[in-house]
N, C-alpha and C. Protein backbone atom coordinates (compact mmCIF):
# COMPACT_ATOMS: atom_id res chain seq x y z
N UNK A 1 -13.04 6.65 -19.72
CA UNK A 1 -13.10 5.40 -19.01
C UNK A 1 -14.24 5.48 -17.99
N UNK A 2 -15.07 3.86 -17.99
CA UNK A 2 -15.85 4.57 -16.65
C UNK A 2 -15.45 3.89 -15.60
N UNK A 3 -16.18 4.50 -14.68
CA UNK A 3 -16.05 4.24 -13.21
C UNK A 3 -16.33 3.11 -13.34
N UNK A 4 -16.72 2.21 -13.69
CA UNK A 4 -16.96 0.78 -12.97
C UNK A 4 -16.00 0.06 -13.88
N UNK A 5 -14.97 0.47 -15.10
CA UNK A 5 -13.73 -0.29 -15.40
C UNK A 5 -12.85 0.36 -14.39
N UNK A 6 -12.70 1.58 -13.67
CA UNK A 6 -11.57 2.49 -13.07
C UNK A 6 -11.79 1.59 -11.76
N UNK A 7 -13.17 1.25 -11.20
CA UNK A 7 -13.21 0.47 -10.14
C UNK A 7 -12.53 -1.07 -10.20
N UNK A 8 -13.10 -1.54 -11.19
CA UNK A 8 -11.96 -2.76 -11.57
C UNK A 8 -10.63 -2.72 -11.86
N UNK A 9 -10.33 -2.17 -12.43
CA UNK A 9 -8.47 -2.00 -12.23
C UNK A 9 -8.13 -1.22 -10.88
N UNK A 10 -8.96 -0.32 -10.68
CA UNK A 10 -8.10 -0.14 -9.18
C UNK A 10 -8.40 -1.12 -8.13
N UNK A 11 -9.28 -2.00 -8.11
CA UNK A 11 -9.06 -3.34 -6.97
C UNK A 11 -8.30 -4.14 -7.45
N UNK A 12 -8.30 -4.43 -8.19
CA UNK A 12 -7.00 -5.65 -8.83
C UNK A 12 -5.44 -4.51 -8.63
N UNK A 13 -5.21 -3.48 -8.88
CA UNK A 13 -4.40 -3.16 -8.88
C UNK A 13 -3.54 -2.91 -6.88
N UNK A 14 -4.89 -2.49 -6.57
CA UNK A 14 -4.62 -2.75 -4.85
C UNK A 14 -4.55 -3.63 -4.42
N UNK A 15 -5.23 -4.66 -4.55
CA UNK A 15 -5.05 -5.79 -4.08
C UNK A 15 -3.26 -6.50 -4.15
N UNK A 16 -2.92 -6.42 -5.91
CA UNK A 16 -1.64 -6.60 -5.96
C UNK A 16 -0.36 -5.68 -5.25
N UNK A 17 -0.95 -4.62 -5.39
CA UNK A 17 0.15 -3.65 -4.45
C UNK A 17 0.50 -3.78 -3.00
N UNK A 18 -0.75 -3.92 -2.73
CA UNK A 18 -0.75 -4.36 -1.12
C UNK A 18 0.12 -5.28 -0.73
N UNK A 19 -0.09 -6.81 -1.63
CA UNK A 19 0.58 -8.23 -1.03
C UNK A 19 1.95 -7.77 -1.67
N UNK A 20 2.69 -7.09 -2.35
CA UNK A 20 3.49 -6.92 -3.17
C UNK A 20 4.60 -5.83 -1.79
N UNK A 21 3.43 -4.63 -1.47
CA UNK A 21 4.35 -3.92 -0.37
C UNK A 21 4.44 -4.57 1.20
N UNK A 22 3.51 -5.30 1.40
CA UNK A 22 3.17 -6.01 2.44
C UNK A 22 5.08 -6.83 2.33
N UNK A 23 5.12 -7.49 1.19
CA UNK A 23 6.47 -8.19 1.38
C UNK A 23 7.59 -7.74 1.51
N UNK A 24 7.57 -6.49 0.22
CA UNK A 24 8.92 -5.99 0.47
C UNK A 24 9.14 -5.08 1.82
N UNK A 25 8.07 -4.87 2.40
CA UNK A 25 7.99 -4.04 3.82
C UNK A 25 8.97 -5.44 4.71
N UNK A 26 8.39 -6.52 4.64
CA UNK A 26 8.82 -7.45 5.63
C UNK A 26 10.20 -8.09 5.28
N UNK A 27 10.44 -7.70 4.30
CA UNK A 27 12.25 -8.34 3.71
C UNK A 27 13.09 -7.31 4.05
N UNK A 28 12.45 -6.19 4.44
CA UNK A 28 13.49 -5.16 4.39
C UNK A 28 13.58 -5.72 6.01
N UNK A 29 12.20 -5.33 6.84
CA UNK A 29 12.61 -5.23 8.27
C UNK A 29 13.13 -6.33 8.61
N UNK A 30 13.04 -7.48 7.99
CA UNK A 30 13.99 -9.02 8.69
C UNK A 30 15.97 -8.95 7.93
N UNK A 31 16.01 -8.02 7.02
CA UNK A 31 17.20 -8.07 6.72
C UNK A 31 18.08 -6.87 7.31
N UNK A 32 17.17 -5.30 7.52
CA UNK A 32 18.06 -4.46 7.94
C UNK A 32 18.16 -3.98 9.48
N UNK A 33 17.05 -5.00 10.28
CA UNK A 33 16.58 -4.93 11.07
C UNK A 33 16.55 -6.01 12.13
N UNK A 34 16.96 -6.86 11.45
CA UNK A 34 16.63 -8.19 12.44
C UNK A 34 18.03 -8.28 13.80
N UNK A 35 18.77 -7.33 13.59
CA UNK A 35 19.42 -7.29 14.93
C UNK A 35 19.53 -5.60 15.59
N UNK A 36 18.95 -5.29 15.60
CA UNK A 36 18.32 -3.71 15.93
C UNK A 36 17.25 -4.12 17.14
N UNK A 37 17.60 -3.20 17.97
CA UNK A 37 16.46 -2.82 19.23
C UNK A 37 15.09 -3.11 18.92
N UNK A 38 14.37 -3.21 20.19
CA UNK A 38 12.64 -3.74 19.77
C UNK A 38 12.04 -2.34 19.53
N UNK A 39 12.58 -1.31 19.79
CA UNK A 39 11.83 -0.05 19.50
C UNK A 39 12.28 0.06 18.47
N UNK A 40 13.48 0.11 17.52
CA UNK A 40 13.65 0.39 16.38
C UNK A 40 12.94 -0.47 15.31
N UNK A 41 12.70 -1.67 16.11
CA UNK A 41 11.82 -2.58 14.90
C UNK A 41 10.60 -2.29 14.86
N UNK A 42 9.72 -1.40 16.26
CA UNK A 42 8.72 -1.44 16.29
C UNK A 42 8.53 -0.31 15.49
N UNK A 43 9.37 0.93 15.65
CA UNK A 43 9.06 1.95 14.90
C UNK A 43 8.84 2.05 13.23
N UNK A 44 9.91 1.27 12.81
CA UNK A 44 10.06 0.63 11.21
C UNK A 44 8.67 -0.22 11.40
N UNK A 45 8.37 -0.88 11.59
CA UNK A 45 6.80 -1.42 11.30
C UNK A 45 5.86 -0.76 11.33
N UNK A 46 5.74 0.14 12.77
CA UNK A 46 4.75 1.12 12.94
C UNK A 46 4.43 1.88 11.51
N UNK A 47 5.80 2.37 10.80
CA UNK A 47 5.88 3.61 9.72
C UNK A 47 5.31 2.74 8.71
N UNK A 48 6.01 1.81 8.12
CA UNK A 48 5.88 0.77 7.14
C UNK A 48 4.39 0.26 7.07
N UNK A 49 3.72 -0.02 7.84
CA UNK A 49 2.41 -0.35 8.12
C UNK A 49 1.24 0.76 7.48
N UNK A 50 1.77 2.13 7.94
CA UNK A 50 0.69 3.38 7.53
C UNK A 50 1.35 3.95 6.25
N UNK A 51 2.18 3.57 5.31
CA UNK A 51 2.93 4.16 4.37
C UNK A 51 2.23 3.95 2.96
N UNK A 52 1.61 2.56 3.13
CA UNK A 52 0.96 2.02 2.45
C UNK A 52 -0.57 2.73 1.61
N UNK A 53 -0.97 3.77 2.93
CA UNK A 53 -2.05 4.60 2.82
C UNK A 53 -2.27 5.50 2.09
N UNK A 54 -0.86 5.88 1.56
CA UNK A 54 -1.18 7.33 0.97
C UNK A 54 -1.39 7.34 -0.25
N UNK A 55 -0.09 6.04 -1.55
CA UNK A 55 -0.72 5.38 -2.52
C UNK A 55 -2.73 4.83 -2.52
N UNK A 56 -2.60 4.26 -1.76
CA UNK A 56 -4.05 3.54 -1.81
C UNK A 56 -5.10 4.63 -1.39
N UNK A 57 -4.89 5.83 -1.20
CA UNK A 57 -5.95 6.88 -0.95
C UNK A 57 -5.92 7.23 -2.22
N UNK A 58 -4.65 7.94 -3.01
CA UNK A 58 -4.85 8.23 -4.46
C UNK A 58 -5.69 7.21 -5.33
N UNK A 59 -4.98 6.03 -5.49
CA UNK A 59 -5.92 5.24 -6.04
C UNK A 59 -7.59 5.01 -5.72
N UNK A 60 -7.84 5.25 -4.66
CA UNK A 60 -9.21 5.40 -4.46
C UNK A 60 -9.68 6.31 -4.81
N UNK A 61 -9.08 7.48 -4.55
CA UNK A 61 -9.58 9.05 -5.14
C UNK A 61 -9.99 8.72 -7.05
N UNK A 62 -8.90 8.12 -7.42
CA UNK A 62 -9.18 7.87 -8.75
C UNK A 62 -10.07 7.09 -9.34
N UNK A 63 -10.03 6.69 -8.62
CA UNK A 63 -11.41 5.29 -8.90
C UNK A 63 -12.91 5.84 -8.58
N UNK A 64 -12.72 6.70 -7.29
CA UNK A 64 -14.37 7.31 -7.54
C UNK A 64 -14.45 8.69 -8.43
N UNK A 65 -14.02 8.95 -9.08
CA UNK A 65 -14.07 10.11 -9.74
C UNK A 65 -15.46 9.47 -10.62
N UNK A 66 -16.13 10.58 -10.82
CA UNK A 66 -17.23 10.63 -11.75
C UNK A 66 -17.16 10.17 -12.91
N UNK A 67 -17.94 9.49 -13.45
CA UNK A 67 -17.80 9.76 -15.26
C UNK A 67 -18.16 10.96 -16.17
N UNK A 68 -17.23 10.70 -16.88
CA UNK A 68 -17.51 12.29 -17.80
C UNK A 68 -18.53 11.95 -18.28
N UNK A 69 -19.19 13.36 -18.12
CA UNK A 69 -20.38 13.16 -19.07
C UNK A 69 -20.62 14.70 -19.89
């Protein structure tokens, strides 16, 4: 595969992941959370917010990988 199809599926694929965890991040904190302390909500967002990173670093890692040659 080359890099510039691996680059196209991995932006379409981030892009969807993102708005996809972006939501279920925010259904969780308004349902398991919405009567919990402001530090406990802040902390659940805080985490939820950077969690997102570690998928989307792999996927980037994968996407610049070289083409075989």
């Amino acid at each position: 595969m080359s890099q510039n199809l691996r680059k196209l599926i991995g932006t379409i694929t981030m892009a969807v992941f993102v708005i996809v965890y972006a939501l279920f991040a925010m259904l969780i904190g308004a349902t398991m959370f919405a009567q919990s302390a402001t530090w406990a909500q802040t902390i659940y967002y805080a985490i939820a917010g950077l969690v997102w990173v570690i998928p989307a670093g792999l996927l980037i890692r994968w996407m610049a990988r070289p083409d075989p040659s």
